[in-house]
N, C-alpha and C. Protein backbone atom coordinates (compact mmCIF):
# COMPACT_ATOMS: atom_id res chain seq x y z
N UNK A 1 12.48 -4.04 -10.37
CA UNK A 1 11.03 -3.90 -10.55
C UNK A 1 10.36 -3.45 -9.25
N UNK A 2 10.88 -4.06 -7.99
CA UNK A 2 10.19 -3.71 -6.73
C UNK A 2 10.30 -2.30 -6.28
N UNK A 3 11.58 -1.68 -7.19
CA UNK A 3 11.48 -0.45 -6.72
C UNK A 3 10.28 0.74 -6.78
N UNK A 4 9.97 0.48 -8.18
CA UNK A 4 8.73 1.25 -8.65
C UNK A 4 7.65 1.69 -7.27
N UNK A 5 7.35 0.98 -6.29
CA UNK A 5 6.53 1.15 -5.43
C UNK A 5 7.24 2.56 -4.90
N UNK A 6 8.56 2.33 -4.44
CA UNK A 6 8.90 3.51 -3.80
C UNK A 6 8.25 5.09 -4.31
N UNK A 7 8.29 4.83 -5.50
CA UNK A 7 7.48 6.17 -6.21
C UNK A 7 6.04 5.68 -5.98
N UNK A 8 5.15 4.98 -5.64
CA UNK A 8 4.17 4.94 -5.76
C UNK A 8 3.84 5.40 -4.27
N UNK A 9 4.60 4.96 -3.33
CA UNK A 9 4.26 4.93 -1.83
C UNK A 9 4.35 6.64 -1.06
N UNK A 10 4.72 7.44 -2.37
CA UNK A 10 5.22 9.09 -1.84
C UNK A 10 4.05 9.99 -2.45
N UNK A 11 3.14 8.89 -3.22
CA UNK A 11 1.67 9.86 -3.59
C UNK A 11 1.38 10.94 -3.09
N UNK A 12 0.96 12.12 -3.25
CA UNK A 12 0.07 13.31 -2.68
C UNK A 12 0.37 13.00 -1.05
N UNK A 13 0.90 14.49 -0.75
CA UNK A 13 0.55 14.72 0.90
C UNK A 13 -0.46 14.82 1.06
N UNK A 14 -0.44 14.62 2.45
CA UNK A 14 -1.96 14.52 3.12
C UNK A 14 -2.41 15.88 3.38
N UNK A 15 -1.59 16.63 3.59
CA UNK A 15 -1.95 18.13 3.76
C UNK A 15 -3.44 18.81 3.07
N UNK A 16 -4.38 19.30 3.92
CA UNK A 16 -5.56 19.21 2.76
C UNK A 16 -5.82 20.90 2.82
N UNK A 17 -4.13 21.17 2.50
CA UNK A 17 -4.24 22.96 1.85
C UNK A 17 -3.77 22.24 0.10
N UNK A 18 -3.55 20.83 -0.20
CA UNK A 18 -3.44 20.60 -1.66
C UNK A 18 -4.86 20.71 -1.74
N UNK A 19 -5.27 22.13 -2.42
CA UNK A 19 -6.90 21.18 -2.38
C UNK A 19 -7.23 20.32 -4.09
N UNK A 20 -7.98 20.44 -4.41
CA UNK A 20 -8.48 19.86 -5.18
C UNK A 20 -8.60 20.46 -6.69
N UNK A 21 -8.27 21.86 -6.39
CA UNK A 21 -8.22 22.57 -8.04
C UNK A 21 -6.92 22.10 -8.49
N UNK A 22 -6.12 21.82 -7.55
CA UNK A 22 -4.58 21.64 -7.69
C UNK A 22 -4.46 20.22 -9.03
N UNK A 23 -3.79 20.12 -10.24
CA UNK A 23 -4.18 19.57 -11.56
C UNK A 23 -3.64 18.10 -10.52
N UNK A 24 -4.07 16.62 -11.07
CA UNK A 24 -3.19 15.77 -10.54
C UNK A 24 -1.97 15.65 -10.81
N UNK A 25 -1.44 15.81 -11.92
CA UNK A 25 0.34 15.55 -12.36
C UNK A 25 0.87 16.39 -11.28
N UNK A 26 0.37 17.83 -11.17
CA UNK A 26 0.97 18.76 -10.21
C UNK A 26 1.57 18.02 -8.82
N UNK A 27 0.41 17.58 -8.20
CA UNK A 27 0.29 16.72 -7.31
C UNK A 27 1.32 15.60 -7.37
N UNK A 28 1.09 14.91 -8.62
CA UNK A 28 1.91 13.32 -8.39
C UNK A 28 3.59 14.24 -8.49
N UNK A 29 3.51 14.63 -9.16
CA UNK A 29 5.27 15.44 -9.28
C UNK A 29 5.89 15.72 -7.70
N UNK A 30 5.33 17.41 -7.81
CA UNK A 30 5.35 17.38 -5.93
C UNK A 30 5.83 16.99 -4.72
N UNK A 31 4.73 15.61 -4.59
CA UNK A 31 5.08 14.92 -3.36
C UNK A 31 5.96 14.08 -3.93
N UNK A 32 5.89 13.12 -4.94
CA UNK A 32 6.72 12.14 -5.53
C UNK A 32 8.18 12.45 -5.03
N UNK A 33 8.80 13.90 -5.76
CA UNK A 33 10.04 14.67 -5.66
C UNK A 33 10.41 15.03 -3.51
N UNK A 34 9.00 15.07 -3.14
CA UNK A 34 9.43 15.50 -2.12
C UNK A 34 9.92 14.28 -1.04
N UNK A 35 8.87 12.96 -1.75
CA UNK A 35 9.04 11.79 -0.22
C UNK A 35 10.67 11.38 -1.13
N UNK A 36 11.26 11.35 -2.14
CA UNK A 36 12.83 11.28 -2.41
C UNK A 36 13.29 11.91 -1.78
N UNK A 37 13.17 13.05 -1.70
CA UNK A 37 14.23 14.13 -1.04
C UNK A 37 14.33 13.39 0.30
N UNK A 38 13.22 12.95 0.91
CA UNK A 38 13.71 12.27 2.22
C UNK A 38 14.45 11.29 2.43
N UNK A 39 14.03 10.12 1.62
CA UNK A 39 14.78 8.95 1.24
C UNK A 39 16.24 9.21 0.77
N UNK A 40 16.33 10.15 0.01
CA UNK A 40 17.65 10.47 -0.15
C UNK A 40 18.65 11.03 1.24
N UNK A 41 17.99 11.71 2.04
CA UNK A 41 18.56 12.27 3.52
C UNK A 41 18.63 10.85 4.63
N UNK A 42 17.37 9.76 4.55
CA UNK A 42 17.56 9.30 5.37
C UNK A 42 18.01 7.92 5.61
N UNK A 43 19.16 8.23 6.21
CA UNK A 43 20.42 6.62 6.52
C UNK A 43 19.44 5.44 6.51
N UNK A 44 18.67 5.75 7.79
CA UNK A 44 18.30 4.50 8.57
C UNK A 44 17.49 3.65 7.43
N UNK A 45 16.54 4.50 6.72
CA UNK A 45 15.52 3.92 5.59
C UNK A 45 16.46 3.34 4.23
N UNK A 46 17.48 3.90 4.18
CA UNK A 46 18.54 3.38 3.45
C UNK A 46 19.30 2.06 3.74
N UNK A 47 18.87 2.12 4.98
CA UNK A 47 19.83 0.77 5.61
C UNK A 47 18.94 -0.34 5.75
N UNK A 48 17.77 0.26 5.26
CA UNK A 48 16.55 -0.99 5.49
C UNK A 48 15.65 -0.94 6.76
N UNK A 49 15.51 0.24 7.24
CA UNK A 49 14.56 0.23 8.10
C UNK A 49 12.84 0.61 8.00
N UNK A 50 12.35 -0.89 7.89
CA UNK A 50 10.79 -1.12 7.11
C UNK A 50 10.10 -0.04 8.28
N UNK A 51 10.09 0.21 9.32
CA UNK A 51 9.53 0.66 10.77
C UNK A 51 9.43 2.08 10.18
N UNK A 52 10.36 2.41 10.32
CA UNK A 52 10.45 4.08 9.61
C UNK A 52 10.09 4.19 8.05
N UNK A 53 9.63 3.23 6.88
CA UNK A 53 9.66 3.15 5.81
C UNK A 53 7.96 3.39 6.04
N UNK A 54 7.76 2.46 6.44
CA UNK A 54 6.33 2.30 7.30
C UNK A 54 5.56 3.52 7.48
N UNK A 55 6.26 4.38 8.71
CA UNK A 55 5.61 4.97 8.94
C UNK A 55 5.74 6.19 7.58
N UNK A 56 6.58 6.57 6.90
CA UNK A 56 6.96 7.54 6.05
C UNK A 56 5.33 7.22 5.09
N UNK A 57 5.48 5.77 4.72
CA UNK A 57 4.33 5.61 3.80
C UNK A 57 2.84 5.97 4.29
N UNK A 58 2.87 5.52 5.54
CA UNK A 58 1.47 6.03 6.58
C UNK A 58 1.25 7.49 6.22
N UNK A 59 2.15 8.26 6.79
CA UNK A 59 1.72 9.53 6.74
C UNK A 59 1.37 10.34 5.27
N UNK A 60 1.95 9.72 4.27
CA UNK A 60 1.52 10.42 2.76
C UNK A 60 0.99 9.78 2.20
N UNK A 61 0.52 8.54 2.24
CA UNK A 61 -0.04 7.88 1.26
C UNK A 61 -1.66 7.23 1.81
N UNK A 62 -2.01 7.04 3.08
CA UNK A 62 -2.98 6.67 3.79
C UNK A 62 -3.66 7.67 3.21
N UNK A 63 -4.39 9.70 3.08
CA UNK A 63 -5.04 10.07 2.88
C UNK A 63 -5.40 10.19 1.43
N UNK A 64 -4.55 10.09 0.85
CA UNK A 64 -4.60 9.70 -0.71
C UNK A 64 -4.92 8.36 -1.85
N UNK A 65 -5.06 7.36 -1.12
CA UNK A 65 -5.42 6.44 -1.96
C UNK A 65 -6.66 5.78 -1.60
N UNK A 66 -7.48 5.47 -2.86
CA UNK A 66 -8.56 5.02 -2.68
C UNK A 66 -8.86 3.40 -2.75
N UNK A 67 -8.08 3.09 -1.13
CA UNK A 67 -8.03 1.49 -0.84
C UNK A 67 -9.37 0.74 -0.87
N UNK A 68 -10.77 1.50 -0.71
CA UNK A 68 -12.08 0.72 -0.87
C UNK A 68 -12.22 0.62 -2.25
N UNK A 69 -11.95 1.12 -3.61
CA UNK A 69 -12.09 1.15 -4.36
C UNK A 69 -10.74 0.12 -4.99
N UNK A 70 -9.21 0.48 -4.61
CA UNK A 70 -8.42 -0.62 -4.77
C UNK A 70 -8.73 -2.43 -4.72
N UNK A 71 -9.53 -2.21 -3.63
CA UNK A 71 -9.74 -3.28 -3.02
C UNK A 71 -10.74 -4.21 -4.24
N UNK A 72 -11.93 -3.24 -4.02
CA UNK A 72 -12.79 -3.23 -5.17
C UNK A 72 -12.56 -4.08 -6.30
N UNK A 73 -11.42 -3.47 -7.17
CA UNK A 73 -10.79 -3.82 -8.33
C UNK A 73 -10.16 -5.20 -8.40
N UNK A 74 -9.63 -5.39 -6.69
CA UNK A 74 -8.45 -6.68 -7.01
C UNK A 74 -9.66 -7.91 -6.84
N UNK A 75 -10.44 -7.51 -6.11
CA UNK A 75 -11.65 -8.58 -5.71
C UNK A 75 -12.70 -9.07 -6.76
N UNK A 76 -13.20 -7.82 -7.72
CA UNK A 76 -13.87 -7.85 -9.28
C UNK A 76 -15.24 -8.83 -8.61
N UNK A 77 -15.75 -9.37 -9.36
CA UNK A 77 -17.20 -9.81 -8.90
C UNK A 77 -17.22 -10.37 -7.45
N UNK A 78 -16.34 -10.92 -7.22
CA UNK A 78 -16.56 -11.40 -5.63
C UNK A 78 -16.84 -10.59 -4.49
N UNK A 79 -16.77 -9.11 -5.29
CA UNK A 79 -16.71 -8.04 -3.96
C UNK A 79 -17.64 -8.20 -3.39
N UNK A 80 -18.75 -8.14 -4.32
CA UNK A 80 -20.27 -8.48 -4.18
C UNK A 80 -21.00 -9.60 -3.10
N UNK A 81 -20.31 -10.48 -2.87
CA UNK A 81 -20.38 -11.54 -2.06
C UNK A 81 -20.08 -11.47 -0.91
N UNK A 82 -19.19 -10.40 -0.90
CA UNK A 82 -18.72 -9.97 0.82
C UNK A 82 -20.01 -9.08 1.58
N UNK A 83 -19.83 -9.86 2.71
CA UNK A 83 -20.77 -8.50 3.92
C UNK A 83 -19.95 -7.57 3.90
N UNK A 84 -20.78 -6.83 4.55
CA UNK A 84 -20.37 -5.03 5.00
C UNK A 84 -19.18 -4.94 5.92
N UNK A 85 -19.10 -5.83 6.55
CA UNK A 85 -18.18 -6.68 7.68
C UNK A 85 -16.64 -6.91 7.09
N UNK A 86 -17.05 -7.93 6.03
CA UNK A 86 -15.80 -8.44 5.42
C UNK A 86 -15.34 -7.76 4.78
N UNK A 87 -16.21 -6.67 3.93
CA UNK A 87 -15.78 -5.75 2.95
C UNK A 87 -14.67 -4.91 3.50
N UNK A 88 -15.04 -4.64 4.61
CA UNK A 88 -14.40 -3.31 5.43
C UNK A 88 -12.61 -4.29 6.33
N UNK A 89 -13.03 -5.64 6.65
CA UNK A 89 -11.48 -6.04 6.66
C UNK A 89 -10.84 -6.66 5.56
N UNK A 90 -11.45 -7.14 4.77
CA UNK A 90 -10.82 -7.00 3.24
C UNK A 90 -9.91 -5.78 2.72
N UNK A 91 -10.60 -4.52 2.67
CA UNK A 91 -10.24 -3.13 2.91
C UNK A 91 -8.55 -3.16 3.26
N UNK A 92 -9.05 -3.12 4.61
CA UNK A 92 -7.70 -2.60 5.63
C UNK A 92 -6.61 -3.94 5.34
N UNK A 93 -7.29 -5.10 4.97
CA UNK A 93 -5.51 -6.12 5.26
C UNK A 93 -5.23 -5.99 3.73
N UNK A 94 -5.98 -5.76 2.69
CA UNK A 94 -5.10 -5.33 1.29
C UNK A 94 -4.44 -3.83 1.21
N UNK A 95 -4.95 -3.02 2.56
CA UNK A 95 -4.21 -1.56 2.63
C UNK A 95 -2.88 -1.92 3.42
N UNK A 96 -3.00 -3.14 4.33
CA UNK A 96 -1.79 -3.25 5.25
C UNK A 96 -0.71 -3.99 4.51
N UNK A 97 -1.20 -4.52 2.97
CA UNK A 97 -0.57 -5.63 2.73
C UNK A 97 0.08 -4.43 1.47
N UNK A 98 -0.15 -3.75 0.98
CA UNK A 98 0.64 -2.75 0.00
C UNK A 98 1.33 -1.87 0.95
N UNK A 99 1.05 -1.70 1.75
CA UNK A 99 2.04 -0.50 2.40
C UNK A 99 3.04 -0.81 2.71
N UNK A 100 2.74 -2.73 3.20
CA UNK A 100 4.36 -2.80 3.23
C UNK A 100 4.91 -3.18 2.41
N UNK A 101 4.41 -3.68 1.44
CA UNK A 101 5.13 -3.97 -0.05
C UNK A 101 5.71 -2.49 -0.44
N UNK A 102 4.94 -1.30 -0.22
CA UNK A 102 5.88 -0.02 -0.65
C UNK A 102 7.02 0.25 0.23
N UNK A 103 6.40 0.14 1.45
CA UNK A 103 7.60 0.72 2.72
C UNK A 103 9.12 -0.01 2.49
N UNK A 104 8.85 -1.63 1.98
CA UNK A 104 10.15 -2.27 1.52
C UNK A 104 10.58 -1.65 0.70
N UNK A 105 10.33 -0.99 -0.29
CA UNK A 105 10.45 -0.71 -2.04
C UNK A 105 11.23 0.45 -1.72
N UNK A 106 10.50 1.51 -0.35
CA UNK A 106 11.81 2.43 -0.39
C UNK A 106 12.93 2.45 0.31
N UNK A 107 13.16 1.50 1.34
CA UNK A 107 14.09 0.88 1.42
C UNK A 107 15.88 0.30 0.47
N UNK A 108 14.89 0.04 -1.00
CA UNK A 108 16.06 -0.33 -2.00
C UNK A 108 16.26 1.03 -3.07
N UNK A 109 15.77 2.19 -2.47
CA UNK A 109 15.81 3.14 -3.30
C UNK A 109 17.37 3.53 -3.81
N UNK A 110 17.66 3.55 -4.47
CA UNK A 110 19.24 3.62 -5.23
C UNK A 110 19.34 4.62 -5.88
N UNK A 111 18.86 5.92 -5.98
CA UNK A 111 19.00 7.60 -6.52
C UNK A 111 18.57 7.39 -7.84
N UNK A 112 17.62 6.39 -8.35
CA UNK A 112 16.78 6.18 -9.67
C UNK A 112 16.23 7.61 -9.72
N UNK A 113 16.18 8.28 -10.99
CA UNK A 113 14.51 9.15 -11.02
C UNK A 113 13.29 9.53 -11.83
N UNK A 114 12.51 10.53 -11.85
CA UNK A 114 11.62 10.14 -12.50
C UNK A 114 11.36 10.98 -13.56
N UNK A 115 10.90 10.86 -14.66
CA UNK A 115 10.76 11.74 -16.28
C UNK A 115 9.07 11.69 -15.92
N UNK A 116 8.35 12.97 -15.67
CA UNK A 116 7.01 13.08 -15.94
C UNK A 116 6.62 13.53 -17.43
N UNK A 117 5.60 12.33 -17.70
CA UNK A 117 5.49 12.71 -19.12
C UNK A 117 4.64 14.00 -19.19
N UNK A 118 4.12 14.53 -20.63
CA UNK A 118 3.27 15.28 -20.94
C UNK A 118 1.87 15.05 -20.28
N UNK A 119 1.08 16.38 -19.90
CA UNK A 119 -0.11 15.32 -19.15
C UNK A 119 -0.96 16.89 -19.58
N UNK A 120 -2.22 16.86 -20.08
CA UNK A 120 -3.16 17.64 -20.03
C UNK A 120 -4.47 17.29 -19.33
N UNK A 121 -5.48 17.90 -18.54
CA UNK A 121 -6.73 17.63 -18.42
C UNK A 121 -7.89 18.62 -18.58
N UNK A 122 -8.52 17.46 -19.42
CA UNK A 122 -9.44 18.06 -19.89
C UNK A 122 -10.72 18.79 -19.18
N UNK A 123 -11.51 19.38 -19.41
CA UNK A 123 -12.26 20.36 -18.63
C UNK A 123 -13.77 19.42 -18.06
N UNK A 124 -13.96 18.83 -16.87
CA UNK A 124 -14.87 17.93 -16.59
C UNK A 124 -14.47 16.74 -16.22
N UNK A 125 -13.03 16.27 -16.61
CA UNK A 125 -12.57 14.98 -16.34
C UNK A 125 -12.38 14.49 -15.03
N UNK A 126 -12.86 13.41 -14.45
CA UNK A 126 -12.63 13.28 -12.61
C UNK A 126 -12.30 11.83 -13.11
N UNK A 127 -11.64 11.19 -14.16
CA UNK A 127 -10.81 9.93 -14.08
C UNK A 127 -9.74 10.28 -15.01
N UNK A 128 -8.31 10.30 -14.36
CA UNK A 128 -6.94 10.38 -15.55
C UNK A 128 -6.06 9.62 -15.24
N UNK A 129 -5.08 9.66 -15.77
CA UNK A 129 -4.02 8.83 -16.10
C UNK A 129 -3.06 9.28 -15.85
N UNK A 130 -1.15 10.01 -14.87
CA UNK A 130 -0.55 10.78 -14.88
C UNK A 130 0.61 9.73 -14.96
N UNK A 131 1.11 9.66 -16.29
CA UNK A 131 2.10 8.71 -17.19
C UNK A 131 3.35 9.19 -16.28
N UNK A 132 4.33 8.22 -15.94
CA UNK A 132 6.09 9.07 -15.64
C UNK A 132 6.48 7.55 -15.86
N UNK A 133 8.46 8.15 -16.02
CA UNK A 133 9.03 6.89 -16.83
C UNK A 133 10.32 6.94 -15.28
N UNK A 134 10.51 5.87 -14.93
CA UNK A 134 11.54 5.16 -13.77
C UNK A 134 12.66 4.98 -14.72
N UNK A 135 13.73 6.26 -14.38
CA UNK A 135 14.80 6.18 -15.34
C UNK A 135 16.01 5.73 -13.98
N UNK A 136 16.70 4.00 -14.89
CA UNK A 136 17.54 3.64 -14.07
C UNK A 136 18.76 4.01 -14.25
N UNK A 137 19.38 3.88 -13.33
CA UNK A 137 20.95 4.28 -12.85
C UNK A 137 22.04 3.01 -13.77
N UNK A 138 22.94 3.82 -14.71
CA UNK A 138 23.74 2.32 -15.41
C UNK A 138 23.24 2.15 -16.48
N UNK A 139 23.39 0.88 -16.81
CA UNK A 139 22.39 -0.08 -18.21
C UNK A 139 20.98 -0.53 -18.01
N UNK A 140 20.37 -0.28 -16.94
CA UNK A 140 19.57 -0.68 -16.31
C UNK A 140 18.24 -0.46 -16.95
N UNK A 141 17.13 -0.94 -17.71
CA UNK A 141 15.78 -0.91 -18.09
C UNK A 141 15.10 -0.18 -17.49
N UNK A 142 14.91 1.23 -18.36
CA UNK A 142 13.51 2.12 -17.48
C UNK A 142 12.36 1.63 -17.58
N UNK A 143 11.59 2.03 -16.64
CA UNK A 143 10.00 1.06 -16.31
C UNK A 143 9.16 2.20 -16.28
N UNK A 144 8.05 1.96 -17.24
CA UNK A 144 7.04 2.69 -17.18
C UNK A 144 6.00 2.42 -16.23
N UNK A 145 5.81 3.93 -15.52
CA UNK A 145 4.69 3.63 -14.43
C UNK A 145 3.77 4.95 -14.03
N UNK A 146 2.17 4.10 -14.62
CA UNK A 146 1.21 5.14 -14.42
C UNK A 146 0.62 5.32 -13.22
N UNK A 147 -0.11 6.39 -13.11
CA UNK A 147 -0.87 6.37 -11.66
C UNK A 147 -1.96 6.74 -12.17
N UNK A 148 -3.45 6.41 -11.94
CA UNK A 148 -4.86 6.39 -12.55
C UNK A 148 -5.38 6.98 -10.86
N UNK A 149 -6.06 8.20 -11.39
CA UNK A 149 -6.45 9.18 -10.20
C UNK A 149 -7.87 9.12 -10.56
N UNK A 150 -8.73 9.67 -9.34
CA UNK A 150 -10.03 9.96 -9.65
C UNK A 150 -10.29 11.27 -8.79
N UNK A 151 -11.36 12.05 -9.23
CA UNK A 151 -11.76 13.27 -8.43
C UNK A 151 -12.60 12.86 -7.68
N UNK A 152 -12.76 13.21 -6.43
CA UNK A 152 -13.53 12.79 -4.81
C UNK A 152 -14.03 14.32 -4.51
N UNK A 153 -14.76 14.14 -3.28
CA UNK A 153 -15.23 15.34 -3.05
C UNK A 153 -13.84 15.98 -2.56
N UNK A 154 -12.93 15.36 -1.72
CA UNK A 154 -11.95 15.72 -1.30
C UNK A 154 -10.71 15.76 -1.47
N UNK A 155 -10.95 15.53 -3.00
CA UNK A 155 -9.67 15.70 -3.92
C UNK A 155 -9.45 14.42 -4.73
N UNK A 156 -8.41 14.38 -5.25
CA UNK A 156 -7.55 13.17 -6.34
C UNK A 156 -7.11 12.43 -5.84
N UNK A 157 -7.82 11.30 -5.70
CA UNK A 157 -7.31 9.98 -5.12
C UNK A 157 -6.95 8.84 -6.09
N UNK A 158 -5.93 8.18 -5.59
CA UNK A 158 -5.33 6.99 -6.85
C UNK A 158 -5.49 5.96 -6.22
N UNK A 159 -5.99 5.31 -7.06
CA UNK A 159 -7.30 4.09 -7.16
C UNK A 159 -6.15 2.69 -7.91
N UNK A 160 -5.57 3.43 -8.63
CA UNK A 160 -4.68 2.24 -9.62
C UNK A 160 -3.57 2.36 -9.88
N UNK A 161 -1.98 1.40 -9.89
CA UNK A 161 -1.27 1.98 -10.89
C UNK A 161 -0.45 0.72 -11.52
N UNK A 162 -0.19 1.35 -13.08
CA UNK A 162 0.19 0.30 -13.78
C UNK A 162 1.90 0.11 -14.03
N UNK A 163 2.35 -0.78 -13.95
CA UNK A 163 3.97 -1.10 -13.84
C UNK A 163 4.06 -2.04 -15.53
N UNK A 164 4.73 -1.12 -16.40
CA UNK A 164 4.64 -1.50 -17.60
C UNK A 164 3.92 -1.91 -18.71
N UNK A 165 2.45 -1.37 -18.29
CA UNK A 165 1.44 -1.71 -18.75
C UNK A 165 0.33 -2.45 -17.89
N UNK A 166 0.87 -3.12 -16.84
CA UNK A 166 0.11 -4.31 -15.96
C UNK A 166 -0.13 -3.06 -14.86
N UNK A 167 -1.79 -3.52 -14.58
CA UNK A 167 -1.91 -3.04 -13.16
C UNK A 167 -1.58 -4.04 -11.94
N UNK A 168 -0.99 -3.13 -11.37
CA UNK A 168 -0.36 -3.56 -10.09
C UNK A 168 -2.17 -4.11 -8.94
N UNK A 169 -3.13 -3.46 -9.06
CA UNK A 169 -4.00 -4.00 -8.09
C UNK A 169 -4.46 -5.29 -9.19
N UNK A 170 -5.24 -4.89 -10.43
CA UNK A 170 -6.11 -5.82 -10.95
C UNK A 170 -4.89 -7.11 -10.94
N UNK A 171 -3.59 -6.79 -10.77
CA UNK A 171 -3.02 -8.17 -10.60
C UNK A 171 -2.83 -9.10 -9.88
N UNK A 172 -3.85 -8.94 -8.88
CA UNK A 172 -4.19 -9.24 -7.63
C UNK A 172 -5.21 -10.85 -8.04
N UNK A 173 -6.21 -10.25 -8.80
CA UNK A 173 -7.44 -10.67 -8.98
C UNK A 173 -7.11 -12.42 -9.00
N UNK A 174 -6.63 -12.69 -10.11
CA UNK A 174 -6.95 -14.03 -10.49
C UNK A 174 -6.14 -15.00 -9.03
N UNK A 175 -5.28 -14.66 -8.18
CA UNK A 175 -4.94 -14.86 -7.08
C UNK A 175 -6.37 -15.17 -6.00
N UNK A 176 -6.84 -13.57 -5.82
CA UNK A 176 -8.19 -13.54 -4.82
C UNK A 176 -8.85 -14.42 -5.56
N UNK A 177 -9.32 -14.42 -6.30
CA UNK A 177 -10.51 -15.59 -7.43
C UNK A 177 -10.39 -16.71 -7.10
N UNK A 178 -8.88 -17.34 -7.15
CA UNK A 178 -8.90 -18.32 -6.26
C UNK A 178 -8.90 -19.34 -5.49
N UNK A 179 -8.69 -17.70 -4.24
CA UNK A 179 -8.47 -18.21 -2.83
C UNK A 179 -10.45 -18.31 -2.68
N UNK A 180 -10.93 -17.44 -2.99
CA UNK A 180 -12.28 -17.51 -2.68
C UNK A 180 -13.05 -18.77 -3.13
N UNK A 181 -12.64 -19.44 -4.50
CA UNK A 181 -13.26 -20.40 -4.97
C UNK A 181 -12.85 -21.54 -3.94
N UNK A 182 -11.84 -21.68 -3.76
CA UNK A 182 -11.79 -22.53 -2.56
C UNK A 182 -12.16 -22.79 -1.38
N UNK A 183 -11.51 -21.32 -0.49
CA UNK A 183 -12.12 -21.51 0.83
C UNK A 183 -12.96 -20.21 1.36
N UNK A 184 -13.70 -19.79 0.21
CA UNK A 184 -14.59 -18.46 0.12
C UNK A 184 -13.93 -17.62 0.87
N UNK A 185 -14.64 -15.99 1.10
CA UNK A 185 -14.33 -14.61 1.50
C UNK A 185 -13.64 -14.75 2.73
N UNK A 186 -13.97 -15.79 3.89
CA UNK A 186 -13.31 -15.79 5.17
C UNK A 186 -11.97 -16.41 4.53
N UNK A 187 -11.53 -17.17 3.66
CA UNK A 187 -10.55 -17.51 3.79
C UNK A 187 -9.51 -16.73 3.14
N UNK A 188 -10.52 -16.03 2.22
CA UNK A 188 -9.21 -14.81 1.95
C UNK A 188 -8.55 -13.64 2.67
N UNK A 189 -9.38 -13.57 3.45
CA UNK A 189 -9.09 -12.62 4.75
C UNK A 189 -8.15 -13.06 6.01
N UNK A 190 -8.56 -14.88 5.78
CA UNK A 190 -7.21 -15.17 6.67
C UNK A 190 -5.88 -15.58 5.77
N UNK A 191 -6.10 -15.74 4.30
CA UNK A 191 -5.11 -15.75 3.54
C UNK A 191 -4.16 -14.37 4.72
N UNK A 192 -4.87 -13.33 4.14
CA UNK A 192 -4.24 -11.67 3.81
C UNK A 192 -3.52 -11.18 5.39
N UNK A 193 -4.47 -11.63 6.45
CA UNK A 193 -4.00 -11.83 7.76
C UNK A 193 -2.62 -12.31 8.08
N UNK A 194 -2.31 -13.79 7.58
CA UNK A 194 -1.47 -14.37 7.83
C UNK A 194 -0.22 -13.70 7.33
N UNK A 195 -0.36 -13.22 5.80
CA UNK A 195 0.64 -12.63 5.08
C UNK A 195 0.89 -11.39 5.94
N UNK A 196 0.36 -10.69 6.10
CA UNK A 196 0.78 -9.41 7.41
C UNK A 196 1.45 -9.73 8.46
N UNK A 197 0.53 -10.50 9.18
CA UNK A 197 1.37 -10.98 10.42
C UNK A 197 2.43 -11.29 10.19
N UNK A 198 2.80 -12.28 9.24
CA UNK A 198 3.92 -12.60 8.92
C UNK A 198 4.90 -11.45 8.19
N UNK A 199 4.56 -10.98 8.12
CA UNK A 199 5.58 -9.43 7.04
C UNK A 199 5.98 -9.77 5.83
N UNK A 200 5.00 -11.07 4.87
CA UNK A 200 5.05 -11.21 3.64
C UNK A 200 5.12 -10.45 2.59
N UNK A 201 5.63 -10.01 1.97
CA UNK A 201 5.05 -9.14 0.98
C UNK A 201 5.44 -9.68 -0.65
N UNK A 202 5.67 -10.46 -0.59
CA UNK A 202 5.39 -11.32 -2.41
C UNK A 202 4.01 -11.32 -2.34
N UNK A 203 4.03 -11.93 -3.91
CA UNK A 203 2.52 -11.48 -3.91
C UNK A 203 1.54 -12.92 -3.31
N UNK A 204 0.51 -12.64 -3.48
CA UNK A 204 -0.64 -13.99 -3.30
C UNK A 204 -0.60 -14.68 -4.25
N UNK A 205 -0.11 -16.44 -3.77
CA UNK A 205 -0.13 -17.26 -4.78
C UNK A 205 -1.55 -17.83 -5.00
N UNK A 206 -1.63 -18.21 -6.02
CA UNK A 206 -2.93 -18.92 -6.72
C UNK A 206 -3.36 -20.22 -6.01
């Protein structure tokens, strides 16, 4: 199951000659196929090196995802409660806290790949859905996994994605809910802190 991130963590290059007419599936295909091709070449990330997994995820996935809006989602009414302050390190330690949950994920990459489903968009649409199926190696259970994009001024950014139906951020929520009911917004921030520092990456317990 943890693998799935690895495809999630190779989102859209940052390159901003993809511009924005470019369809999203185009996009999720693409880079998806291209951050494998690396993973497939490279030993060290094969051998488990989070440092270099790390940075692989930094460079393609930082300009492409829409972590204020991620954030947004996993937080649901409480966002509201945060200052401008907290909002903005809320932000960055739920961006620090998926990256390395992906950077591990490609780490266990095992030459799985991916079936992009059928995908059309419609003329006006700036929220979609770009369906692909995680076909495993063996007897192994393929896992369906969407990626939910939105149009920005500066292109298709992915805001969400779902691992068998479940979204992976909104599954956050009833966790943050809470940590906040307890020891409110500061304490979820030193929840999210601690888990970094520490190089946690299970999820937030209740």
């Amino acid at each position: 199951m943890k693998f799935v991130f690895a495809f999630i963590s190779g989102l859209l290059i940052s390159a901003t000659a993809l511009a924005q007419e470019v369809a999203p599936d185009v996009m999720v295909k693409s880079v998806t196929n291209e951050v494998l091709d690396i993973v497939r070449k490279d030993k060290d990330i094969q051998s488990g090196n989070t440092k270099k997994a790390i940075d692989l995820v930094e460079s393609k996935v930082l300009p492409n995802f829409n972590f204020t809006r991620m954030t947004q989602l996993a937080m649901a009414r409480d966002w509201r409660q945060a200052s401008a302050v907290q909002q903005k390190t809320l932000t960055e330690e739920f961006h620090t806290l998926l990256v390395r949950t992906y950077a591990k994920a490609l780490t266990e990459y095992k030459n799985q790949t991916v079936e992009y489903k059928p995908f059309s968009l419609k003329a006006g649409e700036t929220d979609v859905r770009v369906r692909t199926e995680i076909k495993q190696a063996g007897a192994g259970k393929n896992i369906e996994l969407d990626y939910w994009l939105e149009k920005s001024a500066t292109g298709w950014k992915v805001y969400d994605i779902e691992v068998g139906g479940i979204s992976i951020v909104t599954n956050y929520r009833d966790s943050f809910a809470s940590e906040v009911r307890n020891n409110g917004i500061d304490g979820l921030i030193k929840l999210l802190q601690t888990k970094n520092k520490s190089g946690d990456t299970a999820p937030v317990k209740k």
